[in-house]
Structure formats: structure tokens, C-alpha cells
Protein backbone atom coordinates (compact mmCIF):
# COMPACT_ATOMS: atom_id res chain seq x y z
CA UNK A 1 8.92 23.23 3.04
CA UNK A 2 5.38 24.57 3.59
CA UNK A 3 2.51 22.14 3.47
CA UNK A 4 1.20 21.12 0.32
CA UNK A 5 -1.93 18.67 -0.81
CA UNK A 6 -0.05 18.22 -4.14
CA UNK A 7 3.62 17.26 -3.00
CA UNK A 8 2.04 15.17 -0.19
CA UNK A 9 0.47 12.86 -3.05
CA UNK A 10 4.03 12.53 -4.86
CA UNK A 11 5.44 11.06 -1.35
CA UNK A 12 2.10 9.20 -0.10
CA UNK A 13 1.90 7.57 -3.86
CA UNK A 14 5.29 6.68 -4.01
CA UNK A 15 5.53 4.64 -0.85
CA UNK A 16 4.05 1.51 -1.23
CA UNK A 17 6.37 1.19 -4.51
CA UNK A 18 9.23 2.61 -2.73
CA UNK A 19 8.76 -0.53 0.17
CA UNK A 20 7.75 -3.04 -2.33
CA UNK A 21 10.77 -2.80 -4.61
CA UNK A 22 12.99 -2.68 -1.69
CA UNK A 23 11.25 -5.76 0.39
CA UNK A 24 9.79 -8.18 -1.91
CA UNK A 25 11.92 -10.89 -2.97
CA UNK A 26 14.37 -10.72 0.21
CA UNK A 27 14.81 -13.46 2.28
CA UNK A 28 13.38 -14.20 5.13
CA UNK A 29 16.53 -13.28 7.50
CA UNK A 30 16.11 -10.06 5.79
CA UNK A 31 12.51 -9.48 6.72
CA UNK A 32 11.97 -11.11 10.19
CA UNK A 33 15.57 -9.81 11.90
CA UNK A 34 15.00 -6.66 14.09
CA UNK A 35 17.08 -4.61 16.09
CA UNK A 36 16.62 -6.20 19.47
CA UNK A 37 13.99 -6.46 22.18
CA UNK A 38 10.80 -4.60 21.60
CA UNK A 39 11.88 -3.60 18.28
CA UNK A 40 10.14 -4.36 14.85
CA UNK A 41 10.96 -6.23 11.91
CA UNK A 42 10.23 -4.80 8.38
CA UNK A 43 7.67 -7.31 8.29
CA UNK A 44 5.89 -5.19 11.17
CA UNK A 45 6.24 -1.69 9.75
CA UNK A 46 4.53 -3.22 6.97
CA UNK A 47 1.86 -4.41 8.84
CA UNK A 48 1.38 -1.55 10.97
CA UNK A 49 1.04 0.83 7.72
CA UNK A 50 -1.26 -1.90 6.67
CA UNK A 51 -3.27 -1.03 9.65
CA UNK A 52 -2.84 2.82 9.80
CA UNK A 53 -4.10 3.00 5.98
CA UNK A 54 -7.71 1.11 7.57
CA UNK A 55 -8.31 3.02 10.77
CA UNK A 56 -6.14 6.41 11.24
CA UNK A 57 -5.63 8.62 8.29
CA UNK A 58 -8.76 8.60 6.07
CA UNK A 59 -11.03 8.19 9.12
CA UNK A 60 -9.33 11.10 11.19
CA UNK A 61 -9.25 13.34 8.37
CA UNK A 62 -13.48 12.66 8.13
CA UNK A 63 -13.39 13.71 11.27
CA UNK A 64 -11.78 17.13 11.05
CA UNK A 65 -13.98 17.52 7.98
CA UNK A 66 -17.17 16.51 9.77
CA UNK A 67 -19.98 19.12 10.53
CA UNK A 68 -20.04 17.47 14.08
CA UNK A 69 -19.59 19.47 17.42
CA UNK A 70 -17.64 16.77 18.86
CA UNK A 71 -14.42 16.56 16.56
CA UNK A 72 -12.26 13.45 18.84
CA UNK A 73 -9.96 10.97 16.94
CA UNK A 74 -10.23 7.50 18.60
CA UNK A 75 -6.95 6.20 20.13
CA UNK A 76 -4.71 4.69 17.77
CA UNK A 77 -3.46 1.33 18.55
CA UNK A 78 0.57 1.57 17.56
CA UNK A 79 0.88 -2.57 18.05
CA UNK A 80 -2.01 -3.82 16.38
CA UNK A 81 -0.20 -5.10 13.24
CA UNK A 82 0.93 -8.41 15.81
CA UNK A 83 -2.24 -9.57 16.09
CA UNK A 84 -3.22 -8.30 12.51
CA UNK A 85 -0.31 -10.18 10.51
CA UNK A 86 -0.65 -13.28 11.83
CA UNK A 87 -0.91 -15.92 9.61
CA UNK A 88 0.26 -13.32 6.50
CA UNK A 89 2.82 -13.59 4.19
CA UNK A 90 4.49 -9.98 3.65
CA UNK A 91 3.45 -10.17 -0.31
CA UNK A 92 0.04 -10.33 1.27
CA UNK A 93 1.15 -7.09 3.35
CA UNK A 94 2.49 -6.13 0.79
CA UNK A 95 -0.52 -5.98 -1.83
CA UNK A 96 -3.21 -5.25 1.48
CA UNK A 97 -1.08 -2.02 1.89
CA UNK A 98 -0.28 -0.97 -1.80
CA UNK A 99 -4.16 -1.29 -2.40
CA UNK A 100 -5.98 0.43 0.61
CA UNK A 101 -2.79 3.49 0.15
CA UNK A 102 -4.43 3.61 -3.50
CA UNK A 103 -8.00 3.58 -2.43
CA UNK A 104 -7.56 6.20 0.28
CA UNK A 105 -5.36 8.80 -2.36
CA UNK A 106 -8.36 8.52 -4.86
CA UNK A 107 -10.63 9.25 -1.91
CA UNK A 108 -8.14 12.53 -0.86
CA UNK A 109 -7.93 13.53 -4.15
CA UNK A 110 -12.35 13.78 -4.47
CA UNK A 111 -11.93 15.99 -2.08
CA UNK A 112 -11.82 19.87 -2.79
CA UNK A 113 -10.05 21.36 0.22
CA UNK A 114 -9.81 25.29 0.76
CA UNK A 115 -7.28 26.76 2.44
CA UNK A 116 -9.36 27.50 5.71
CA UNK A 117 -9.92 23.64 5.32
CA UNK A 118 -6.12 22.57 6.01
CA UNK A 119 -6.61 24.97 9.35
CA UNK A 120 -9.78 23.01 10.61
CA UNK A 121 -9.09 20.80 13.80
CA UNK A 122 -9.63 18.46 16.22
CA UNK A 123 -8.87 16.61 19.66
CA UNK A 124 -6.16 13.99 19.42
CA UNK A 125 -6.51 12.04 22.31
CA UNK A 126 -2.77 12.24 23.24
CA UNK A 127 -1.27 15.21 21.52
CA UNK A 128 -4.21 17.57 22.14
CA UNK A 129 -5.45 19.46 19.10
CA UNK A 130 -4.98 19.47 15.68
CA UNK A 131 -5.44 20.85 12.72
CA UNK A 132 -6.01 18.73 9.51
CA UNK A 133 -2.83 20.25 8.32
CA UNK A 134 -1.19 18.67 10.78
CA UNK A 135 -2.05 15.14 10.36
CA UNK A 136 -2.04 15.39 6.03
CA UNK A 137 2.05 16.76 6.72
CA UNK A 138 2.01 13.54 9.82
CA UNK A 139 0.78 11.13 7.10
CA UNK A 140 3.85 12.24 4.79
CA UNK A 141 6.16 12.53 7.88
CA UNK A 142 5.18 9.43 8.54
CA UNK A 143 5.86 7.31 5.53
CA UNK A 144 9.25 8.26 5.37
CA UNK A 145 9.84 8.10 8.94
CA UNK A 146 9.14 3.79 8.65
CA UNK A 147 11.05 3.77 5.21
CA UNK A 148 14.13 5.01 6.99
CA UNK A 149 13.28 2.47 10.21
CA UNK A 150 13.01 -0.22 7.78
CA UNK A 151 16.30 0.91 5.83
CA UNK A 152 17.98 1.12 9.60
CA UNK A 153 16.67 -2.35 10.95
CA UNK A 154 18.15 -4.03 7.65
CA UNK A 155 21.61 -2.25 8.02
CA UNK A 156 21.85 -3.34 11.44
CA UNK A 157 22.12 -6.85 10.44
CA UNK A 158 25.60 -6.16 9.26
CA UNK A 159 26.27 -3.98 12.08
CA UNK A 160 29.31 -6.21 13.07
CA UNK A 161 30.38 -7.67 9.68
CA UNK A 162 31.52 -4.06 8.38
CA UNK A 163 34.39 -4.01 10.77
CA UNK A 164 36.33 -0.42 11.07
CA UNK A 165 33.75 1.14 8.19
CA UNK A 166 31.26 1.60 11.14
CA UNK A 167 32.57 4.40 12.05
CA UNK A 168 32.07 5.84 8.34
CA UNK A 169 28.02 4.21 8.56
CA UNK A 170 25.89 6.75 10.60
CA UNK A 171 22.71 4.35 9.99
CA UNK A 172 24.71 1.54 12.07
CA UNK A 173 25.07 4.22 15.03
CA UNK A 174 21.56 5.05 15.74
């Protein structure tokens, strides 16, 4: 599917709805389990989309769009959600993300991009450059990328109880 402003929206809308129904009256064992070492719990995809909504998307895409010579996203820190969650509850995740994803669309959406706009780029400090295309699709790409990780993290809880059937359950295999 080719980029699109408009059918990134229906995904990027949809998201903190999509998590929300599926997260927020679960129990605890449900939320705080992971997949093993160094791995995160729903509770920390939450967080870290918490924290992506405040310093990565909206701010990176002013920075493609800025008249500036020096176009440079700032490093992105993956882990900051551990320190950032402490002491929340994941309704307060919860609400923190579904409001700053609905204050950044109505931001994106003031915006009148052309064409040549979506080709515009800048210097990720990892990945090199890119264009504003790029990381509007990422945002998308994104999304759905920590719906399925929180989807897989959950299944894996019952990762032994399913017996022969895992061999049926590709989401228990991965």
C-alpha cells in the first residue's frame, strides 16, 4: 500500500482504543507477565507509546518541516518508559497515551502537507536520512508493530497450558 496522510489517521486514531479495550480491566498477571529476560510487559509498551507520543513523532516531524539548515532528530531513548511509569497505574497510561495520541492527530491534521512535503528529510541519528514520509508510514508501522507485541506477550502466558494445539498457534512460536 502506498503512503497515505488519510489512511495513516484511520490506524494512528484507532490505536489507543484498539489497546484500551483490549488492556483495561485485565488483571494484573495479565499486564505485568512478559516473555522473559529483557522483555516487556504490556504495561511497558504502553508506557513507551506514552513516551514516543511526547518526544519522537510530533517533534521529529517539526523538524523535517522546519526552515532550518540543520534538520537532526535527537536520539530516541527506546527504555525511557521504566523510569517514566513508575509509580503509574496503566489506566493512568492508559488515559496519558489516549490523550497526547489525540492532541498530536489534531495537530497533524492543521497541517496542509504537499506532496513535495512527504519527500522532505532529515538526519536520523542511527538510520541516516529520512524523509518525512518515512517516519508518518514508521508512526503507523509502529502502532501495530506493539499491538501485535502486546497480543504475543499475552499469548505466551499460555504457551504451555495449550498442550499439542501449539503447534496449530504461530503467535506461541515466535
Amino acid at each position: 500500500m502506498e503512503y497515505s496522510i488519510d489512511k495513516a489517521i484511520e490506524i494512528l486514531e484507532q490505536t489507543p482504543k484498539t489497546i484500551t479495550s483490549f488492556l483495561e480491566n485485565l488483571s494484573d498477571e495479565w499486564i505485568l507477565s512478559d516473555e522473559g529476560e529483557n522483555t516487556w510487559r504490556a504495561f511497558d509498551v504502553v508506557g513507551h507509546l506514552v513516551h514516543g507520543e511526547k518526544t519522537d513523532w510530533i517533534p521529529r516531524l517539526n523538524i523535517v518541516l522546519s526552515s532550518d539548515d540543520s534538520k537532526i532528530f535527537e536520539p530516541f531513548d527506546r527504555f525511557a518508559q521504566f523510569e517514566d511509569s513508575k509509580g503509574k497505574s496503566l489506566l493512568d497510561l492508559l488515559h496519558e497515551f489516549s490523550e497526547l495520541r489525540r492532541q498530536n492527530l489534531n495537530y497533524l491534521k492543521t497541517i496542509s502537507f504537499s506532496k513535495a512535503d512527504f519527500n522532505l528529510k532529515a538526519m536520523h541519528p542511527e538510520l541516516g536520512e529520512v524523509t518525512l514520509k518515512n517516519l508518518l508510514a514508521t508512526w503507523v508501522a509502529h502502532d501495530l508493530g506493539h499491538i501485535a507485541q502486546i497480543a504475543r506477550v499475552m499469548a505466551k502466558q499460555y504457551k504451555t497450558e495449550v498442550g499439542p494445539w501449539l503447534a496449530y498457534i504461530p503467535i506461541l512460536n515466535k
